[in-house]
PDB file of N, CA and C in Angstrom:
ATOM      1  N   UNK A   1       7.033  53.674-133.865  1.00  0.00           N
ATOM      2  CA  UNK A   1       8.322  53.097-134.188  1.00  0.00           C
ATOM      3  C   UNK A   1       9.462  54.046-133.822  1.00  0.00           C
ATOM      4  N   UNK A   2       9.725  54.998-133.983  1.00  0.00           N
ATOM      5  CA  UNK A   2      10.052  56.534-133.610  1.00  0.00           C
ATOM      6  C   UNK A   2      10.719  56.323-132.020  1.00  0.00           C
ATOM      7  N   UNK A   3       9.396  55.994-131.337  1.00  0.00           N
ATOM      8  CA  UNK A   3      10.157  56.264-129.525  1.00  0.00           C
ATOM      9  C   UNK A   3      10.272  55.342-129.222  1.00  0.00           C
ATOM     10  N   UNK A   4      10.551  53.749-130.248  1.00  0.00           N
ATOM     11  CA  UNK A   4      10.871  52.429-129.777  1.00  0.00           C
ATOM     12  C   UNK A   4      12.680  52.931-130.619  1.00  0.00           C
ATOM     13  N   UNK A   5      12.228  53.660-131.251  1.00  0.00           N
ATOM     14  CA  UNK A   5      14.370  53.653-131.534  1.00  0.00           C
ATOM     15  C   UNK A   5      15.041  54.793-130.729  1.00  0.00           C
ATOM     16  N   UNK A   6      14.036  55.334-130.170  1.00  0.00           N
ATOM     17  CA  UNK A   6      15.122  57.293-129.266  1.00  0.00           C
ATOM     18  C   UNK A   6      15.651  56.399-128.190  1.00  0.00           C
ATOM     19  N   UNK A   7      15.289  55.595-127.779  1.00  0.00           N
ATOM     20  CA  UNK A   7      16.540  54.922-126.602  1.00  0.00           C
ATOM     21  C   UNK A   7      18.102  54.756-127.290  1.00  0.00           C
ATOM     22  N   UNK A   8      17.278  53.767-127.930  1.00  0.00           N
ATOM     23  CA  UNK A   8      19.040  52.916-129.147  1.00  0.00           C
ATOM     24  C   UNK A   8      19.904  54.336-129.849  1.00  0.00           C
ATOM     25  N   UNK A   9      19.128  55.300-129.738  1.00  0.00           N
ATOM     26  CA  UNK A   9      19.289  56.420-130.881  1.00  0.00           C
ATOM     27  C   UNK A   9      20.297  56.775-129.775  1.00  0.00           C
ATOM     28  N   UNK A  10      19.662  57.421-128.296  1.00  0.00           N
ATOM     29  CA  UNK A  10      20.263  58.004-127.506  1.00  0.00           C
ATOM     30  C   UNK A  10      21.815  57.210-126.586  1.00  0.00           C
ATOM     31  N   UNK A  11      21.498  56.001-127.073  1.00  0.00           N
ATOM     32  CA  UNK A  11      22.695  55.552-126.255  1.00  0.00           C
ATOM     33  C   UNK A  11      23.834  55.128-127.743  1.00  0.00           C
ATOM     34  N   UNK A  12      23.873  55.226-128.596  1.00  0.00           N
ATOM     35  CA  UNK A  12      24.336  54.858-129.881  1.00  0.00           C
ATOM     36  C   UNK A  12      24.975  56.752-129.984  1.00  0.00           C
ATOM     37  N   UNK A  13      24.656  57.976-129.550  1.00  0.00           N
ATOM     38  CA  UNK A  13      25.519  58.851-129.812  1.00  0.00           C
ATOM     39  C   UNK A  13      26.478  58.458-128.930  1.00  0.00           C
ATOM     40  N   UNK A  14      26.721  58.910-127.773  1.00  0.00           N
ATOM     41  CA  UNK A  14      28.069  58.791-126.806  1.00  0.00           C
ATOM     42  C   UNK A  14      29.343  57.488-127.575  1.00  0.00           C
ATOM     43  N   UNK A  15      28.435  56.778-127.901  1.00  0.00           N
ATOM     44  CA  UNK A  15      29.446  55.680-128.670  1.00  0.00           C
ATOM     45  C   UNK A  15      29.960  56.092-129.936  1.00  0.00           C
ATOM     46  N   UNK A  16      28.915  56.753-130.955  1.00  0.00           N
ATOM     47  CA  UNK A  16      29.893  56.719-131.777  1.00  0.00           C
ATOM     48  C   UNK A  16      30.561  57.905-131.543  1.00  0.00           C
ATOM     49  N   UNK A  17      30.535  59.040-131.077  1.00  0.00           N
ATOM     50  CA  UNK A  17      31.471  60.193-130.587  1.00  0.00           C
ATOM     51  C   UNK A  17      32.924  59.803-129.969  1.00  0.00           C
ATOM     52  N   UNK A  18      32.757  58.184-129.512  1.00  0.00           N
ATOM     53  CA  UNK A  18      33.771  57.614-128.532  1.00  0.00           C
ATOM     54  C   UNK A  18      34.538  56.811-129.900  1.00  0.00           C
ATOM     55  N   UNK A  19      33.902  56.403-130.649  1.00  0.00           N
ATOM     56  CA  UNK A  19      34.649  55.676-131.729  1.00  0.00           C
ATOM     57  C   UNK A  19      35.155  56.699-133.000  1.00  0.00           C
ATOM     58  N   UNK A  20      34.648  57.992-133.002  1.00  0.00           N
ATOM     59  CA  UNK A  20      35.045  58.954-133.718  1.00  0.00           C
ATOM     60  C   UNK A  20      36.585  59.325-133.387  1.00  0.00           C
ATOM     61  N   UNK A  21      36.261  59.318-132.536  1.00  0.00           N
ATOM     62  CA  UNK A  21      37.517  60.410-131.131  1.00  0.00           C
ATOM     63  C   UNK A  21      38.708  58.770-131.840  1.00  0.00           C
ATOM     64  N   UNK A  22      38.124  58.008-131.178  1.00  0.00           N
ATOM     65  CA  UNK A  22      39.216  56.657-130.936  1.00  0.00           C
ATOM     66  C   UNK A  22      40.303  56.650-132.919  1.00  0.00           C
ATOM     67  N   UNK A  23      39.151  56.915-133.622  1.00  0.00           N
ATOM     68  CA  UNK A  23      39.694  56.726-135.319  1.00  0.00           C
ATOM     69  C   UNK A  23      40.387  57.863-135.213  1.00  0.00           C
ATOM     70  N   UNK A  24      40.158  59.180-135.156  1.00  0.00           N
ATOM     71  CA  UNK A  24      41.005  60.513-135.739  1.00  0.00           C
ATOM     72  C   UNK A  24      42.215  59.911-134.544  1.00  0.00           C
ATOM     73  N   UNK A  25      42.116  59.859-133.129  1.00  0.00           N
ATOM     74  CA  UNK A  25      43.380  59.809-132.714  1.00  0.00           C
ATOM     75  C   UNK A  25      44.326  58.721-133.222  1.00  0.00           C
ATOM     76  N   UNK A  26      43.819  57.285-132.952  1.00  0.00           N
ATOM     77  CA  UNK A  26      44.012  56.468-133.865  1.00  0.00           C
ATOM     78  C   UNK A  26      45.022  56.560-135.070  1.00  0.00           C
ATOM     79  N   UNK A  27      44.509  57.218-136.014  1.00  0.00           N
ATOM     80  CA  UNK A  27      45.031  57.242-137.249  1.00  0.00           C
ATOM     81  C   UNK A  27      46.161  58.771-137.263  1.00  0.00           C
ATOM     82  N   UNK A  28      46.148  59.701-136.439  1.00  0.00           N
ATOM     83  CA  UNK A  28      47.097  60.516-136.228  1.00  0.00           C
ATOM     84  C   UNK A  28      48.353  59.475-135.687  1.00  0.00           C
ATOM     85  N   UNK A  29      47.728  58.749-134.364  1.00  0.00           N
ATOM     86  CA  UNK A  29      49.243  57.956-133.839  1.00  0.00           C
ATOM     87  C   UNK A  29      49.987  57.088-134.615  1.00  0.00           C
ATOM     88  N   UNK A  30      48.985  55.916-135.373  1.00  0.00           N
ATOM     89  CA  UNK A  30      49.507  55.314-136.222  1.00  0.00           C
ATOM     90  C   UNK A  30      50.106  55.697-137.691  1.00  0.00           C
ATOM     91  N   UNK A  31      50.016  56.788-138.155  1.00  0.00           N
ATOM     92  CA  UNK A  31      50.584  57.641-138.811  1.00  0.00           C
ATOM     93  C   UNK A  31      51.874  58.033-138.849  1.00  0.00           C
ATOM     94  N   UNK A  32      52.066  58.720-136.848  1.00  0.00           N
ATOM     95  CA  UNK A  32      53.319  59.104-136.677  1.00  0.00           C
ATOM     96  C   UNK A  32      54.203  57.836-136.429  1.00  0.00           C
ATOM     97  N   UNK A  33      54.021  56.667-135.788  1.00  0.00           N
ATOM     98  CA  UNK A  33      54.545  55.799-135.260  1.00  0.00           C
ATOM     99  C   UNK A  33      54.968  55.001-136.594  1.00  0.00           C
ATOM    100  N   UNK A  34      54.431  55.022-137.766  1.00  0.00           N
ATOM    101  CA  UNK A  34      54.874  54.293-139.011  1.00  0.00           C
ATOM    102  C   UNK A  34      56.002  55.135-139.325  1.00  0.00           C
ATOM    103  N   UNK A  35      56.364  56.486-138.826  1.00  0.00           N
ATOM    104  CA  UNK A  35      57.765  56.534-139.563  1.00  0.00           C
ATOM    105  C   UNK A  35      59.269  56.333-138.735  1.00  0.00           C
ATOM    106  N   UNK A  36      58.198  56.047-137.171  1.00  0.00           N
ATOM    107  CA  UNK A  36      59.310  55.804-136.796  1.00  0.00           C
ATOM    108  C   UNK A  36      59.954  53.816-136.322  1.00  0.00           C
ATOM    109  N   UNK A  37      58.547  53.068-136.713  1.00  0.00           N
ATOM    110  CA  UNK A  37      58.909  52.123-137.096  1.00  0.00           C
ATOM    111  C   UNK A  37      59.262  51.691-138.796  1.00  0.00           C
ATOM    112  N   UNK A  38      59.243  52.467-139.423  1.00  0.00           N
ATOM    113  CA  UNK A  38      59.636  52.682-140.419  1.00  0.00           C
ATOM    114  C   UNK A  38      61.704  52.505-140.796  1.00  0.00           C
ATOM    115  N   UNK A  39      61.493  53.015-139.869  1.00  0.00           N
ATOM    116  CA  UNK A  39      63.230  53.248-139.666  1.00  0.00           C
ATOM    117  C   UNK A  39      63.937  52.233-139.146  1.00  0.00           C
ATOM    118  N   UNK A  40      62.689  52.126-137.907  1.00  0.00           N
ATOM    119  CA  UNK A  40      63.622  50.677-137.306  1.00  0.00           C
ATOM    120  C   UNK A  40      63.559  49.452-138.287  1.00  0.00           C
ATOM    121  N   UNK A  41      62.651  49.483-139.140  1.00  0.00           N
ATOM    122  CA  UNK A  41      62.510  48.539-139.774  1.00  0.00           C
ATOM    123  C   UNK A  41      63.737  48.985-140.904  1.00  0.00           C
ATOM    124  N   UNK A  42      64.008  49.424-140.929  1.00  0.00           N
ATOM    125  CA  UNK A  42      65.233  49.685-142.720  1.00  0.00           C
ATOM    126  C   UNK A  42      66.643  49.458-141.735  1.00  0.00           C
ATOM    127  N   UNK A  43      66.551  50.069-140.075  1.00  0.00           N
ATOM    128  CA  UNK A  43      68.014  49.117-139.570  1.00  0.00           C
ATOM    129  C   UNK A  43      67.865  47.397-139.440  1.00  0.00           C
ATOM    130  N   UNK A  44      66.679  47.200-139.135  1.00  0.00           N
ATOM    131  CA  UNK A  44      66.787  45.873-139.307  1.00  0.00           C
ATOM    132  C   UNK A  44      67.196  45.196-140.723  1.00  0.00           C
ATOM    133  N   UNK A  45      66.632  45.375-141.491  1.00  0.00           N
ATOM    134  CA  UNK A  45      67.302  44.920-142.842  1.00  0.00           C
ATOM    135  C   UNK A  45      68.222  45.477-143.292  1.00  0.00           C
ATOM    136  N   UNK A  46      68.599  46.162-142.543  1.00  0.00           N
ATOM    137  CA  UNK A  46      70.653  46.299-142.983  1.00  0.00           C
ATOM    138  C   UNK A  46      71.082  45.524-142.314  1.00  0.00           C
ATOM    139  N   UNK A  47      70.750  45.319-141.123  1.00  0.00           N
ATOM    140  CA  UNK A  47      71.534  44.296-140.036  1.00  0.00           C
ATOM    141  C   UNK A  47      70.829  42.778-140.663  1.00  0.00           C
ATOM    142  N   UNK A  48      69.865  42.608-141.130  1.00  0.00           N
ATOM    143  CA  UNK A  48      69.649  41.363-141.708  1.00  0.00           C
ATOM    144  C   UNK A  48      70.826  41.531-142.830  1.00  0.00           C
ATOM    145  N   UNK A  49      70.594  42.163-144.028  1.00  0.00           N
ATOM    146  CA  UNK A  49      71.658  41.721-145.371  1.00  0.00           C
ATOM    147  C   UNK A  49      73.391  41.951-144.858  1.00  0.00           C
ATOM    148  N   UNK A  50      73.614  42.671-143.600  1.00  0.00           N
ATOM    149  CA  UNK A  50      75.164  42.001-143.213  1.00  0.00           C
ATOM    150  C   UNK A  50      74.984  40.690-143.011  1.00  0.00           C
ATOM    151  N   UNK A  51      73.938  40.168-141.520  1.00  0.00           N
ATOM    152  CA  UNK A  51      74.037  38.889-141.287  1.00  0.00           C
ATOM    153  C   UNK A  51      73.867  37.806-142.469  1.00  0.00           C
ATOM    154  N   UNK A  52      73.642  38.166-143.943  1.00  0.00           N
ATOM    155  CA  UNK A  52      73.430  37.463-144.871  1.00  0.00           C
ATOM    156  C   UNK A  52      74.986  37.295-144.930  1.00  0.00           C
ATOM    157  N   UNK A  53      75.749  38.351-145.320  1.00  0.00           N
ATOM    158  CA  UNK A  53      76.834  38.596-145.703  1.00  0.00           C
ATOM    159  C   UNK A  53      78.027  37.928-144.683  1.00  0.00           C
ATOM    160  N   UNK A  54      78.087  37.775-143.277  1.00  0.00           N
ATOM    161  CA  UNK A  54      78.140  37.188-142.779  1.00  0.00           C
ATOM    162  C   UNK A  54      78.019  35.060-142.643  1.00  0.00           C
ATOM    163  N   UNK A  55      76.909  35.232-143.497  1.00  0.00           N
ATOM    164  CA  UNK A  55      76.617  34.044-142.745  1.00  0.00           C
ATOM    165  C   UNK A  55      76.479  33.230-141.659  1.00  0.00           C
ATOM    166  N   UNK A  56      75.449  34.449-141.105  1.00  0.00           N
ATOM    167  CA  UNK A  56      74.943  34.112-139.624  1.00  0.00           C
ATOM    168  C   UNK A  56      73.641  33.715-139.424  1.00  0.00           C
ATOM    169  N   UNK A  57      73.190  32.631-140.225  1.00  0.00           N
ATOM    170  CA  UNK A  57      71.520  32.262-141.024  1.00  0.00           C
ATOM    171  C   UNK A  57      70.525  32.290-139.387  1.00  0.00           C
ATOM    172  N   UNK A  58      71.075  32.176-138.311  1.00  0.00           N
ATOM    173  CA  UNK A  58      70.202  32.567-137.096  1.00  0.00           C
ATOM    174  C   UNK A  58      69.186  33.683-137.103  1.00  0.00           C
ATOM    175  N   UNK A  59      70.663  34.748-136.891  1.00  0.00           N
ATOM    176  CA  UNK A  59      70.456  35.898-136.572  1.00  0.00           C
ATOM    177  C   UNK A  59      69.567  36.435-137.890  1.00  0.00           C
ATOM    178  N   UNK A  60      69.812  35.806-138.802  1.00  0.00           N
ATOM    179  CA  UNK A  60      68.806  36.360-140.514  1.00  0.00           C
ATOM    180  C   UNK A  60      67.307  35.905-140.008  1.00  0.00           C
ATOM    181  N   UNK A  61      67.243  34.586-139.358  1.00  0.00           N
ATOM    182  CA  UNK A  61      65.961  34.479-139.088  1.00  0.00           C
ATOM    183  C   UNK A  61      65.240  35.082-137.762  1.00  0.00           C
ATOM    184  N   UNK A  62      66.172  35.355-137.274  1.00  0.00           N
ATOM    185  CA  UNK A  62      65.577  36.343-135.860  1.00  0.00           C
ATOM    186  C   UNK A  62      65.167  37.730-136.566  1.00  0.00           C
ATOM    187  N   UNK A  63      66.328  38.482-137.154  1.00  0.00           N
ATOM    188  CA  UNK A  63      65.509  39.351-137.944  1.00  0.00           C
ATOM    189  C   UNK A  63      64.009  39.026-139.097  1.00  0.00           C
ATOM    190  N   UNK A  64      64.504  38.120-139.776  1.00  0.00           N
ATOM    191  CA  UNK A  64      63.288  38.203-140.244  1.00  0.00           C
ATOM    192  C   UNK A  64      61.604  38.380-139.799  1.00  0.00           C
ATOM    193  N   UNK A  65      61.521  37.478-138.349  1.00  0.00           N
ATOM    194  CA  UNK A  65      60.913  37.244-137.544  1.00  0.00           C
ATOM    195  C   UNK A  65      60.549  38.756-136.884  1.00  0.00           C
ATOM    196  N   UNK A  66      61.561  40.198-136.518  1.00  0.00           N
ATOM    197  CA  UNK A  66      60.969  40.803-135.873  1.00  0.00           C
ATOM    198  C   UNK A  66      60.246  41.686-137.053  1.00  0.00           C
ATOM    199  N   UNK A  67      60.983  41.546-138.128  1.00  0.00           N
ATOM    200  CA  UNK A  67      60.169  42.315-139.602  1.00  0.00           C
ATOM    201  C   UNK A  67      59.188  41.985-139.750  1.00  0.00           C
ATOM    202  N   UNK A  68      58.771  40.484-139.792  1.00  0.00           N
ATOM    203  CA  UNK A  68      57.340  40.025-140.000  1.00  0.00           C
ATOM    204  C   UNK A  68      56.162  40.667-138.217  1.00  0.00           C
ATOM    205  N   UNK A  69      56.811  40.376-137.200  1.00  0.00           N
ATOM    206  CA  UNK A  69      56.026  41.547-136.194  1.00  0.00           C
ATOM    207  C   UNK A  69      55.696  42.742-136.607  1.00  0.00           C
ATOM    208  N   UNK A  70      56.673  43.591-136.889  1.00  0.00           N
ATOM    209  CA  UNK A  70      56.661  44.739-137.070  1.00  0.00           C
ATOM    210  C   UNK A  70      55.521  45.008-137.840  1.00  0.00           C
ATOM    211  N   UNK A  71      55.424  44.378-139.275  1.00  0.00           N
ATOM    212  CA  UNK A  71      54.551  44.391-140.375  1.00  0.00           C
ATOM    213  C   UNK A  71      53.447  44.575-139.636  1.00  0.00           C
ATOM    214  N   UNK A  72      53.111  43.233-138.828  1.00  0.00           N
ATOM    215  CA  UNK A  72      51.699  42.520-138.429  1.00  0.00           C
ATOM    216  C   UNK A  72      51.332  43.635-137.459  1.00  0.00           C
ATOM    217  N   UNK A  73      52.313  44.359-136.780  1.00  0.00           N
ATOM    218  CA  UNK A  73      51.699  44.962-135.620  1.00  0.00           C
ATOM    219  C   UNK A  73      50.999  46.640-136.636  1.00  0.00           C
ATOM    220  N   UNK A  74      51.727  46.970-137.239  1.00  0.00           N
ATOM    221  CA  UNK A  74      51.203  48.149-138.227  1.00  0.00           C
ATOM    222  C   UNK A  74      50.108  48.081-138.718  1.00  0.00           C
ATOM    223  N   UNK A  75      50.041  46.507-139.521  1.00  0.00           N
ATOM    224  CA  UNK A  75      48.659  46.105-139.797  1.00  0.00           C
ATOM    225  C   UNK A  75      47.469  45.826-139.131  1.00  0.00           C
ATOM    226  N   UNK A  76      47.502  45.264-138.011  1.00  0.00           N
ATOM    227  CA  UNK A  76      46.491  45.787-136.981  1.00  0.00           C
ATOM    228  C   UNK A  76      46.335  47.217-136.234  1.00  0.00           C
ATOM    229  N   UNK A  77      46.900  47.905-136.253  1.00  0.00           N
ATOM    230  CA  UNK A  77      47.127  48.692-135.666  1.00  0.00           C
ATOM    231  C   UNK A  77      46.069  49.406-136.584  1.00  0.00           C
ATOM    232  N   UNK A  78      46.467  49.648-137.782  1.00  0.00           N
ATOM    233  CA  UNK A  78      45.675  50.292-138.845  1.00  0.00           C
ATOM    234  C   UNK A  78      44.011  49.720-139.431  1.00  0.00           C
ATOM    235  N   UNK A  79      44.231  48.134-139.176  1.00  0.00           N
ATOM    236  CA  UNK A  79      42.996  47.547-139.456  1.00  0.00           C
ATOM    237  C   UNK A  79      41.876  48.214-138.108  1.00  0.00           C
ATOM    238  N   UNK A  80      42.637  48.226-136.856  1.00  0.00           N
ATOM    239  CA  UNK A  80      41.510  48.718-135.665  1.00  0.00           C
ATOM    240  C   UNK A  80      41.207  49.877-135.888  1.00  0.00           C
ATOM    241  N   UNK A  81      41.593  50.926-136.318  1.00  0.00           N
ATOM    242  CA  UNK A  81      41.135  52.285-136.846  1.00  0.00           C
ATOM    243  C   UNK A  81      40.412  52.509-137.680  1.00  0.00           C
ATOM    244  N   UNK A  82      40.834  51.729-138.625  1.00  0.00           N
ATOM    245  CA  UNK A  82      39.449  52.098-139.954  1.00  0.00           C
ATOM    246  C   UNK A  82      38.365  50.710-139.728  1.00  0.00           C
ATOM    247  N   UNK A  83      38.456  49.482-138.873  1.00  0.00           N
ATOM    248  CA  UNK A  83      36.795  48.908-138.221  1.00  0.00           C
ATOM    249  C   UNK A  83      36.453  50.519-137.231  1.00  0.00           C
ATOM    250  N   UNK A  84      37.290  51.046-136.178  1.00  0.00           N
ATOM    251  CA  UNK A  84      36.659  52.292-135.909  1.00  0.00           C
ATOM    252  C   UNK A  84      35.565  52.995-136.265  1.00  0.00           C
ATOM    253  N   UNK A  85      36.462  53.526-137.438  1.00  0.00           N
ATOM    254  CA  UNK A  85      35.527  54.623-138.338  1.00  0.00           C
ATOM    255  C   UNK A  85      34.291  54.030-139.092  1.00  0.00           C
ATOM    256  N   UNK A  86      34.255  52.633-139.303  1.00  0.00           N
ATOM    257  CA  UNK A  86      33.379  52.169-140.242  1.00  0.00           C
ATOM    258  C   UNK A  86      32.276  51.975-138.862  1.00  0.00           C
ATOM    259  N   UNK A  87      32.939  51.234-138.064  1.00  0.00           N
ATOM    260  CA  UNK A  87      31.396  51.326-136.981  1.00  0.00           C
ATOM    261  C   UNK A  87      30.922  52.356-136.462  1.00  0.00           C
ATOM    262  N   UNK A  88      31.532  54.031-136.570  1.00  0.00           N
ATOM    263  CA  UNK A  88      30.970  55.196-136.260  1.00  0.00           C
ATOM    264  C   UNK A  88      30.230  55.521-137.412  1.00  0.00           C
ATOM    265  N   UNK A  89      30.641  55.264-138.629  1.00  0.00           N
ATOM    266  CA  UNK A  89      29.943  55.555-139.558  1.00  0.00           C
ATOM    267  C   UNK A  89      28.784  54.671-139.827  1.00  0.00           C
ATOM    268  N   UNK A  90      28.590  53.620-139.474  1.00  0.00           N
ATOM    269  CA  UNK A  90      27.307  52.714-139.383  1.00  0.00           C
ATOM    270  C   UNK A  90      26.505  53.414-138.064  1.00  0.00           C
ATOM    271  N   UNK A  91      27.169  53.507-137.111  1.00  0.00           N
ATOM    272  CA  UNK A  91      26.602  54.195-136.152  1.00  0.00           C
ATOM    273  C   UNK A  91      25.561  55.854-136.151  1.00  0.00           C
ATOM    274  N   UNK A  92      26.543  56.462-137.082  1.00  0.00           N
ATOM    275  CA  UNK A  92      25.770  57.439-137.984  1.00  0.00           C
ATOM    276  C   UNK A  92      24.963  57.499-138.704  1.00  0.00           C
ATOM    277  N   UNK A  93      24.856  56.603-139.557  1.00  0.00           N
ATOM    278  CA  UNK A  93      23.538  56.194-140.193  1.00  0.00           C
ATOM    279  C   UNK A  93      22.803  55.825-139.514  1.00  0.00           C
ATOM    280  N   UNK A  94      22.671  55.055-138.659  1.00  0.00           N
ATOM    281  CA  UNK A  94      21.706  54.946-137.580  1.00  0.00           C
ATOM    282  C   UNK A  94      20.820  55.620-136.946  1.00  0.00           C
ATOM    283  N   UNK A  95      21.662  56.771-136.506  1.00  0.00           N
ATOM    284  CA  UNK A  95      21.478  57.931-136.269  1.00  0.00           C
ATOM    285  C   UNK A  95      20.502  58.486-137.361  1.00  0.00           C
ATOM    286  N   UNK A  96      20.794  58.587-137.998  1.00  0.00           N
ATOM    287  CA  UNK A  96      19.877  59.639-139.303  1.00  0.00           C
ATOM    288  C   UNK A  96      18.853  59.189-139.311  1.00  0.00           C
ATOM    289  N   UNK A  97      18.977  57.782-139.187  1.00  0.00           N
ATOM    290  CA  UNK A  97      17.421  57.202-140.033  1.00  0.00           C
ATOM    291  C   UNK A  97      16.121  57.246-139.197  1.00  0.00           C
TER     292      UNK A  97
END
């Protein structure tokens, strides 16, 4: 049973080393990039609560619209990093056993 898994064994390192690499960088970029969409996101909702103030109900929903991107794109961004790490870490166990 042993030298029916050293194939799967042997082609299952390079991958998860590749999905290791992909999570730490991963989660360094998305890290830094949250503070600087972070920001853009707090000018957008100033420029949304003028256009409230205003009463420019368009432009409130165009902003709203790139806030709800913004969100969604952070959130994937972050969901693909930690499936990453969880399939290197399944991948690791694999490994062991």
């Amino acid at each position: 049973m042993r030298l029916l898994k050293l194939p799967l064994k042997l082609l299952a390192l390079p991958l998860m080393l590749a999905l290791y690499t992909l999570h730490i960088i991963g989660k360094l970029a998305s890290n830094l990039t949250a503070y600087v969409v972070g920001l853009f996101m707090l000018v957008i909702l100033a420029c949304g609560i003028y256009q409230v103030c205003v009463r420019d109900w368009l432009n409130v929903a165009i902003l709203l619209g790139l806030e709800a991107v913004c969100v969604a794109l952070q959130f994937s961004a972050m969901l693909l990093v930690e499936l990453a790490g969880e399939w290197a870490g399944s991948l690791g166990a694999f490994l062991h056993s």
